[in-house]
PDB file of N, CA and C in Angstrom:
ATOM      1  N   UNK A   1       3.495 -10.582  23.697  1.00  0.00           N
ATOM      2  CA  UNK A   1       3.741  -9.722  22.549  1.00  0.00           C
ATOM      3  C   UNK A   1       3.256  -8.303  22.828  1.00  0.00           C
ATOM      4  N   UNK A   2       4.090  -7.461  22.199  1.00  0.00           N
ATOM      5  CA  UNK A   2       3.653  -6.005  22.598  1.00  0.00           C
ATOM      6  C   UNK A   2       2.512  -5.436  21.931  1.00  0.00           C
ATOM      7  N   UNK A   3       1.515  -5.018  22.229  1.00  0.00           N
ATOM      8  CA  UNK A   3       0.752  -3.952  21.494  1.00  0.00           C
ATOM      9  C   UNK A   3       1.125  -3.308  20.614  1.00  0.00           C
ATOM     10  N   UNK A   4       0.330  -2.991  19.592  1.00  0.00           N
ATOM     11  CA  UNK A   4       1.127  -1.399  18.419  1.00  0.00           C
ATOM     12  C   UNK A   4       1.145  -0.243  19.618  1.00  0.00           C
ATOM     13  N   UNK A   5       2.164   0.470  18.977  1.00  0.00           N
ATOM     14  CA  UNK A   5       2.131   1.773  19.777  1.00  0.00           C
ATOM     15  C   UNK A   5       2.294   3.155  18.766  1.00  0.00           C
ATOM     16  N   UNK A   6       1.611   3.656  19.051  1.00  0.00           N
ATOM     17  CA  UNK A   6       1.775   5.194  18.109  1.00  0.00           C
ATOM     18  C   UNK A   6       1.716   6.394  18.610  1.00  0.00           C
ATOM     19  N   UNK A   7       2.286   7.267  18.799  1.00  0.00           N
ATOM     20  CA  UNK A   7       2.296   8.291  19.239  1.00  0.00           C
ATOM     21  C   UNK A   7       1.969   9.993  18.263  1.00  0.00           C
ATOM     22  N   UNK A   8       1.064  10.748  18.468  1.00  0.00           N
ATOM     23  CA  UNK A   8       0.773  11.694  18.090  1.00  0.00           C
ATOM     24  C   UNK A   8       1.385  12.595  18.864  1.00  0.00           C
ATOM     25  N   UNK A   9       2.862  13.861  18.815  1.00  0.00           N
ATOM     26  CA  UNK A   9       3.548  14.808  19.628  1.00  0.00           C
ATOM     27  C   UNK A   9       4.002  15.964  18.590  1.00  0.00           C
ATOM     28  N   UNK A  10       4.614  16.363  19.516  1.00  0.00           N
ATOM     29  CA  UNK A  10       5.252  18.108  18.788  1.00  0.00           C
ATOM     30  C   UNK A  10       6.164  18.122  18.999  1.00  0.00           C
ATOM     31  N   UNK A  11       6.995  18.316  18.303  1.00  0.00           N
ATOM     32  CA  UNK A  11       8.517  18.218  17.977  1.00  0.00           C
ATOM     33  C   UNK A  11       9.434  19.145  18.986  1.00  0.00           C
ATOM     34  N   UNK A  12       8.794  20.011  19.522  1.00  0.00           N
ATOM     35  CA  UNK A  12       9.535  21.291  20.445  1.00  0.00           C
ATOM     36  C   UNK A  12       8.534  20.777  21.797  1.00  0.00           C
ATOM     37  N   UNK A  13       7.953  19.389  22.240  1.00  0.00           N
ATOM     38  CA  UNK A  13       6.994  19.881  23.525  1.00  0.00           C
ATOM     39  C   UNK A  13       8.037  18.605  24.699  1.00  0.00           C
ATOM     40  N   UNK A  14       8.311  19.154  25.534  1.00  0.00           N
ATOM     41  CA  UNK A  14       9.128  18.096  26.086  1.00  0.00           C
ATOM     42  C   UNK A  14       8.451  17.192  26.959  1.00  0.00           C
ATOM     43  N   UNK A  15       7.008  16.999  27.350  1.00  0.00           N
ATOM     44  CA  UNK A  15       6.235  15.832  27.760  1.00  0.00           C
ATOM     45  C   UNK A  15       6.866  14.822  26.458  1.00  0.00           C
ATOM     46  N   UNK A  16       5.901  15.283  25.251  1.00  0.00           N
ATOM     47  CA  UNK A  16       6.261  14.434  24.380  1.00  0.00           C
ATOM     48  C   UNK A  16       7.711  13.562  24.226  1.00  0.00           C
ATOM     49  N   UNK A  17       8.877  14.396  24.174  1.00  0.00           N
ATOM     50  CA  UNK A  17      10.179  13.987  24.070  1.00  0.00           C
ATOM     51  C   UNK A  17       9.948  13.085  25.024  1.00  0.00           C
ATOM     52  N   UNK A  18       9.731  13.066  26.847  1.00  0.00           N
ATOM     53  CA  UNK A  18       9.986  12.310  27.451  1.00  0.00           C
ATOM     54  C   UNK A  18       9.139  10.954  27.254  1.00  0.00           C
ATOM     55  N   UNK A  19       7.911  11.293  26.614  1.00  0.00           N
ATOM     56  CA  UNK A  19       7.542   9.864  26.376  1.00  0.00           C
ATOM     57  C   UNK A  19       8.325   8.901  24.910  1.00  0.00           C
ATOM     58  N   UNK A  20       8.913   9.783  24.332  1.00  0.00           N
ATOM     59  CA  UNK A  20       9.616   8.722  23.474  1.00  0.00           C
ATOM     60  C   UNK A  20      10.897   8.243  24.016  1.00  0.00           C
ATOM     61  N   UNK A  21      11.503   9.285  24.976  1.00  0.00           N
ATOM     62  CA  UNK A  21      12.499   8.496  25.904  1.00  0.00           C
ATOM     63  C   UNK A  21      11.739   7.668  26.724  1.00  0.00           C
ATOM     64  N   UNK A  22      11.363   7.713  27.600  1.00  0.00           N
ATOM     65  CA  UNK A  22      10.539   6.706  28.110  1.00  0.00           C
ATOM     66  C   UNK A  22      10.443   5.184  27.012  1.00  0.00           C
ATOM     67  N   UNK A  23       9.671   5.408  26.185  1.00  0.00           N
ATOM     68  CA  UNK A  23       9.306   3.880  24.964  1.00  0.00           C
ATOM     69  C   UNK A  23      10.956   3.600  24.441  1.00  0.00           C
ATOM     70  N   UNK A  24      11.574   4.527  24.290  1.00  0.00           N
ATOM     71  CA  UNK A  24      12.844   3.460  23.620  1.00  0.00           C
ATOM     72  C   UNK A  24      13.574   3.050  25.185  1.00  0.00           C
ATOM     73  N   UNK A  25      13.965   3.712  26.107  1.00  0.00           N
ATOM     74  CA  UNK A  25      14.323   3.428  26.998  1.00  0.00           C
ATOM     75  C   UNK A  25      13.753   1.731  27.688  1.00  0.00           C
ATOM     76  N   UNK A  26      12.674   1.631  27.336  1.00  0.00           N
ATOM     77  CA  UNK A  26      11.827   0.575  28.125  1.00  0.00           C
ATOM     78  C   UNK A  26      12.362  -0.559  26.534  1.00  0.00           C
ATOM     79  N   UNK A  27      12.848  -0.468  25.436  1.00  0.00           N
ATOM     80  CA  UNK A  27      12.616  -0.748  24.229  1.00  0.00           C
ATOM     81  C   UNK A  27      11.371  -1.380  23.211  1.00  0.00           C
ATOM     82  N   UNK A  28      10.907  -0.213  23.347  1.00  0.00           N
ATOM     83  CA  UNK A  28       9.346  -0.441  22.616  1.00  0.00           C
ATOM     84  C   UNK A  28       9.344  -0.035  21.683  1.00  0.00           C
ATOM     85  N   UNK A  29       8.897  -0.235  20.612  1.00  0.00           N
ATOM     86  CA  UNK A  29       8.875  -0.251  19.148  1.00  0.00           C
ATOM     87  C   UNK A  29       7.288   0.885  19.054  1.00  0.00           C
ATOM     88  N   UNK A  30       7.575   1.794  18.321  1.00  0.00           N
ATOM     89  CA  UNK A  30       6.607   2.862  18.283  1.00  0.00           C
ATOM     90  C   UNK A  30       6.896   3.740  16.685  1.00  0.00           C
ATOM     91  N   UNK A  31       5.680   4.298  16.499  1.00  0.00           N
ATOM     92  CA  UNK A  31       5.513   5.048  15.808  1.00  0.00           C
ATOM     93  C   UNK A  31       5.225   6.243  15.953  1.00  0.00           C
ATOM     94  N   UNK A  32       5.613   7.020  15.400  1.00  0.00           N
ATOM     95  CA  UNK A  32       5.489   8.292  15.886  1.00  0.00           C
ATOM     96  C   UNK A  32       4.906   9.744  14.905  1.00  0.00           C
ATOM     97  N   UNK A  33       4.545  10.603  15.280  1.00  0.00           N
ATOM     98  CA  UNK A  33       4.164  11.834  14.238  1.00  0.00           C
ATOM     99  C   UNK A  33       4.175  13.101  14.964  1.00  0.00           C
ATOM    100  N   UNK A  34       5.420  13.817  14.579  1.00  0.00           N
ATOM    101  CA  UNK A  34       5.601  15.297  14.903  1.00  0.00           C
ATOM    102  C   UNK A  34       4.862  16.103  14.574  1.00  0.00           C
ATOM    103  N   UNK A  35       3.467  16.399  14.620  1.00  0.00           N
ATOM    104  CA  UNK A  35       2.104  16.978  14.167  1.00  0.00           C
ATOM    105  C   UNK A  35       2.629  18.476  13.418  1.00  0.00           C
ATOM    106  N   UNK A  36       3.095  18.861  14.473  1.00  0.00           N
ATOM    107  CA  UNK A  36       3.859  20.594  14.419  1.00  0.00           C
ATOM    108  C   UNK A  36       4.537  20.500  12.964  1.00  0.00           C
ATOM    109  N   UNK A  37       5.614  19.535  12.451  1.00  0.00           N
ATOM    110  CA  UNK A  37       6.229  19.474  11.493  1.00  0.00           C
ATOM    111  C   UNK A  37       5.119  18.886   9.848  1.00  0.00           C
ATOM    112  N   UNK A  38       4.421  18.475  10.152  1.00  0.00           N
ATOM    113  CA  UNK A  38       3.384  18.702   8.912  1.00  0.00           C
ATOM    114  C   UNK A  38       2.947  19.913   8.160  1.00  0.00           C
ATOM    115  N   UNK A  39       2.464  19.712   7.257  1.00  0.00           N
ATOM    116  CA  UNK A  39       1.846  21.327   6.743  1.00  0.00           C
ATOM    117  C   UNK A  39       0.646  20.522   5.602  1.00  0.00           C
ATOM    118  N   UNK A  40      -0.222  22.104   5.222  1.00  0.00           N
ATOM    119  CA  UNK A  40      -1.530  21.476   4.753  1.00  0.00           C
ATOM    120  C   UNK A  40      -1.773  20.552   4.997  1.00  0.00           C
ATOM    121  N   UNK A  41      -2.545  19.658   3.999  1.00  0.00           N
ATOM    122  CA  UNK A  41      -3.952  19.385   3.975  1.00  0.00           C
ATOM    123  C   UNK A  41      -3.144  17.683   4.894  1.00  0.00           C
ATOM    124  N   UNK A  42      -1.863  17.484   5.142  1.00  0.00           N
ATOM    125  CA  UNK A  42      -1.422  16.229   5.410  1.00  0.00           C
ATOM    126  C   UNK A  42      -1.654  16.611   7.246  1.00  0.00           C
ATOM    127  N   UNK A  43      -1.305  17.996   7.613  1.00  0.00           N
ATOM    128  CA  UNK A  43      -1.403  18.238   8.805  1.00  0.00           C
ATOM    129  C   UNK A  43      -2.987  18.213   9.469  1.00  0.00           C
ATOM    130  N   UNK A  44      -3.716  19.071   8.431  1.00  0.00           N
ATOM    131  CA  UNK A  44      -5.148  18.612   8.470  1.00  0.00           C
ATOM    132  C   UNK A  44      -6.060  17.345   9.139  1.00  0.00           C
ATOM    133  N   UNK A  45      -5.348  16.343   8.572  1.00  0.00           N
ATOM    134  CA  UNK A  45      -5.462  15.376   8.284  1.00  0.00           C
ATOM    135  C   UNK A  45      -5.603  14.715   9.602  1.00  0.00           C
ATOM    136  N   UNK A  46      -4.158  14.768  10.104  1.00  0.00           N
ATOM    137  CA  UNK A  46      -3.676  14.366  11.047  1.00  0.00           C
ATOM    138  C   UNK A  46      -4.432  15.066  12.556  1.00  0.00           C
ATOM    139  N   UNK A  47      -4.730  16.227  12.415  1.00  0.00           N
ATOM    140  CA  UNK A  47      -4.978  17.287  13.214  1.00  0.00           C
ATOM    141  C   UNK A  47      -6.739  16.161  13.861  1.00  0.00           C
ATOM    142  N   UNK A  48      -7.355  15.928  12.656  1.00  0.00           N
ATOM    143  CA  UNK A  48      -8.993  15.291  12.685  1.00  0.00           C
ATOM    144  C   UNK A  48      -8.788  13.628  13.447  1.00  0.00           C
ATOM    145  N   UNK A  49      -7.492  13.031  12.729  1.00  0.00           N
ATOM    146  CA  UNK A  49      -7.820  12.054  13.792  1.00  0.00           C
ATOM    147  C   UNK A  49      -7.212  12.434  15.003  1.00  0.00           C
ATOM    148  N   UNK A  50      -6.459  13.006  15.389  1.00  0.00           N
ATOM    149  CA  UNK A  50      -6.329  13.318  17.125  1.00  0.00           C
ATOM    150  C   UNK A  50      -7.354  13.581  17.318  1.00  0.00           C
ATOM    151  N   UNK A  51      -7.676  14.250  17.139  1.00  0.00           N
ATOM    152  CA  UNK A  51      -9.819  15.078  17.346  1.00  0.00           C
ATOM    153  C   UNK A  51     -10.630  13.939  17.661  1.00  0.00           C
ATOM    154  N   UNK A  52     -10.418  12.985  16.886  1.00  0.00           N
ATOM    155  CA  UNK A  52     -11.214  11.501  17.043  1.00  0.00           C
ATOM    156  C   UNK A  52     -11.132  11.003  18.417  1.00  0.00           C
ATOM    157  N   UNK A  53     -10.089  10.832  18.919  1.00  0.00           N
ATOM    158  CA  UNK A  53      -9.423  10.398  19.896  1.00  0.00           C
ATOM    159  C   UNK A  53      -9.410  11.007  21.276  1.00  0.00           C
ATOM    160  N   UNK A  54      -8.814  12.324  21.140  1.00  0.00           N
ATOM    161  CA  UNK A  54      -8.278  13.186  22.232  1.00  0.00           C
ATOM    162  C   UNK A  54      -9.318  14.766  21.681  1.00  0.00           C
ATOM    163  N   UNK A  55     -10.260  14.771  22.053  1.00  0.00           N
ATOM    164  CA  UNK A  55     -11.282  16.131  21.646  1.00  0.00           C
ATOM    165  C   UNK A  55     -10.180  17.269  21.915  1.00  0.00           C
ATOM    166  N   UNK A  56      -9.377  17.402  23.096  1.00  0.00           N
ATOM    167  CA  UNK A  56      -8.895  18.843  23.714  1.00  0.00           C
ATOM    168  C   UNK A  56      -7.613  18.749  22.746  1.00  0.00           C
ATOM    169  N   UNK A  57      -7.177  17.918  21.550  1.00  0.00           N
ATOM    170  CA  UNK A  57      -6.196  17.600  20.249  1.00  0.00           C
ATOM    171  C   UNK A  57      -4.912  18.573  21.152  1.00  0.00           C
ATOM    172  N   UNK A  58      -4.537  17.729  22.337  1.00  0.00           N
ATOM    173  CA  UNK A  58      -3.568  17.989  23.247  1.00  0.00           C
ATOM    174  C   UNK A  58      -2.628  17.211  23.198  1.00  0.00           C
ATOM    175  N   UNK A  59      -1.241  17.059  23.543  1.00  0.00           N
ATOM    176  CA  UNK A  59       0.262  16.620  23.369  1.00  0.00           C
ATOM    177  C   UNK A  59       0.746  15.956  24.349  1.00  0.00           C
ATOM    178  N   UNK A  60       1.448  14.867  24.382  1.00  0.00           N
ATOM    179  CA  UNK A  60       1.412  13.413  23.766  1.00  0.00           C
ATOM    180  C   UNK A  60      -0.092  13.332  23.758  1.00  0.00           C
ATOM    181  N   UNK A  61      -0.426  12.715  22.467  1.00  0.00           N
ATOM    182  CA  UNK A  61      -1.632  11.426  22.135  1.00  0.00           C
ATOM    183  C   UNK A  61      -0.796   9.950  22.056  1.00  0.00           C
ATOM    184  N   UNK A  62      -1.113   8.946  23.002  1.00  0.00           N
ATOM    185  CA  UNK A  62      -0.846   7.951  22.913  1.00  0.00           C
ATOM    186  C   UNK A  62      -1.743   6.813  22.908  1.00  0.00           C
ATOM    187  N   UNK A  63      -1.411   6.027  22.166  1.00  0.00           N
ATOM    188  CA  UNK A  63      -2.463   5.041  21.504  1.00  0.00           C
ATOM    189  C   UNK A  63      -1.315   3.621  21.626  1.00  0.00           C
ATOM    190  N   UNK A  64      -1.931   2.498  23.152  1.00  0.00           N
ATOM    191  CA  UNK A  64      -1.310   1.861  23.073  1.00  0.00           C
ATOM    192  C   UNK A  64      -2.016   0.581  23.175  1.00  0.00           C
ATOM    193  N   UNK A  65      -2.316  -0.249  21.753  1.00  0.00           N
ATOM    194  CA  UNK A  65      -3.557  -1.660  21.068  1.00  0.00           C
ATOM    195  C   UNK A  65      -5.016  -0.827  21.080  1.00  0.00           C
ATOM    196  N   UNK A  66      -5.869  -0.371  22.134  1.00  0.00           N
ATOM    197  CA  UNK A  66      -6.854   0.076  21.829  1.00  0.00           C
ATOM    198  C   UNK A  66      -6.936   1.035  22.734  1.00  0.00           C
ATOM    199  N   UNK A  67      -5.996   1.076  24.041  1.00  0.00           N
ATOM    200  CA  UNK A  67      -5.958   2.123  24.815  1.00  0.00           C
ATOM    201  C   UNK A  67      -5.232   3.599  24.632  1.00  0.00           C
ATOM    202  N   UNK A  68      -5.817   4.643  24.728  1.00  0.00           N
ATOM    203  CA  UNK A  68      -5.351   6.031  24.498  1.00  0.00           C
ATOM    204  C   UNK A  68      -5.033   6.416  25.697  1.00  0.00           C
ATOM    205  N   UNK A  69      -3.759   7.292  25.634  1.00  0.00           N
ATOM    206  CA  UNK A  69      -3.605   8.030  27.234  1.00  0.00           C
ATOM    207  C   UNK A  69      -3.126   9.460  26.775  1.00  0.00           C
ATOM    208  N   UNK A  70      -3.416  10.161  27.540  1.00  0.00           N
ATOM    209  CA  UNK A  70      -3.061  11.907  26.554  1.00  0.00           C
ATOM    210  C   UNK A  70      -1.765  12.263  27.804  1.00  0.00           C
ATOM    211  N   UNK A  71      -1.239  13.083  27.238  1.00  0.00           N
ATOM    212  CA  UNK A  71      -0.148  13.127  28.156  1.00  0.00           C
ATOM    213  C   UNK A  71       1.092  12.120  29.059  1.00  0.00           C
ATOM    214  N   UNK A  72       2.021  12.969  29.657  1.00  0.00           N
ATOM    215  CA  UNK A  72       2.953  11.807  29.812  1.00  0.00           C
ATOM    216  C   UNK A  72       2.607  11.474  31.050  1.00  0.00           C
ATOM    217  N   UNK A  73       2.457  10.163  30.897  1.00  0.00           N
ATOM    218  CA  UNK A  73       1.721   9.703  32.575  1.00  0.00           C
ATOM    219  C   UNK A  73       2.346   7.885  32.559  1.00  0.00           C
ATOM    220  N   UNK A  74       4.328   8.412  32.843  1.00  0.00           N
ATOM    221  CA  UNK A  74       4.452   7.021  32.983  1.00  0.00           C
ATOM    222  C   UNK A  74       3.828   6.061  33.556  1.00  0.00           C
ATOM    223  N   UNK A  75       3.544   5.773  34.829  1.00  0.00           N
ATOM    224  CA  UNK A  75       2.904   4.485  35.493  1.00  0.00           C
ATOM    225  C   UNK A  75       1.392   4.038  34.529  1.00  0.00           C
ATOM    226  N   UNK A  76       1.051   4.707  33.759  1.00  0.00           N
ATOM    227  CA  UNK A  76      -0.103   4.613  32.969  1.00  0.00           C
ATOM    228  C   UNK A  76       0.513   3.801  31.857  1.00  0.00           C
ATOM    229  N   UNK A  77       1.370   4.153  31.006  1.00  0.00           N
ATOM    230  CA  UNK A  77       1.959   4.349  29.793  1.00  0.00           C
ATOM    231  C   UNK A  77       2.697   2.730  29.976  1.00  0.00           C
ATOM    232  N   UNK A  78       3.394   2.261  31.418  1.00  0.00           N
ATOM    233  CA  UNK A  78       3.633   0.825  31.726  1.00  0.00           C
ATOM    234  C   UNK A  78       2.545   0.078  32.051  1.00  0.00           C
ATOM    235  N   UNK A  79       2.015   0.803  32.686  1.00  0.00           N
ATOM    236  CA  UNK A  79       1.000  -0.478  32.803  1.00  0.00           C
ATOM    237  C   UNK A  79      -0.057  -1.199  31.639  1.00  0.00           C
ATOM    238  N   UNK A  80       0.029   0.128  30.560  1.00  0.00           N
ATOM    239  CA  UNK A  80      -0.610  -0.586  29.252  1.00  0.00           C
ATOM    240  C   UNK A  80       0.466  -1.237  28.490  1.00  0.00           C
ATOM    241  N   UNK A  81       1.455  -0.858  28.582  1.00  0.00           N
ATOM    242  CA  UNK A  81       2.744  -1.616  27.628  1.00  0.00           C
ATOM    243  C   UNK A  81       3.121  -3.044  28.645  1.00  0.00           C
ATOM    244  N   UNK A  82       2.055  -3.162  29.855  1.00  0.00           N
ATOM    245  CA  UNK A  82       2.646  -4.485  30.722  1.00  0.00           C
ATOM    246  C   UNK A  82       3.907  -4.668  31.403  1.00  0.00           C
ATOM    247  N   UNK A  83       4.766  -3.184  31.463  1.00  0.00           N
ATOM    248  CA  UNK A  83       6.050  -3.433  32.141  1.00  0.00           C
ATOM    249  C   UNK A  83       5.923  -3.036  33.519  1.00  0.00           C
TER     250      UNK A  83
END
């Protein structure tokens, strides 16, 4: 069974894009949040838990079951999704 997967990206950053090509390509079920496309206190929000996670609140944040990987770093990104 697959891990949750969630992704924290920016709607204009093309690491990001390629990691959601990447996850549907592989067909992985993910969640996702265009950080950039938020506003106030919801972007805020969002902005503190990347912070939690990724201190340098840098593009892709990926969160895959309990493992985080920042950036697009396929062979990383399979080997936590087990493909």
């Amino acid at each position: 069974m697959q891990p949750p997967v969630k992704i924290y990206t920016l709607s204009t950053c093309s690491h990001c894009k390629a990691t959601k090509k990447l996850l549907n390509d592989c067909a992985v079920q993910f969640e996702f949040t265009d950080v950039d496309l938020l506003t106030g206190g919801e972007r805020d929000a969002i902005l503190e838990e990347v912070k939690k996670i990724n201190q340098d609140c840098s593009f892709p944040t990926i969160i895959i079951g309990n493992k985080v990987i920042v950036g697009y770093k396929e062979q990383e990104i399979r080997k936590a999704l087990g493909l």
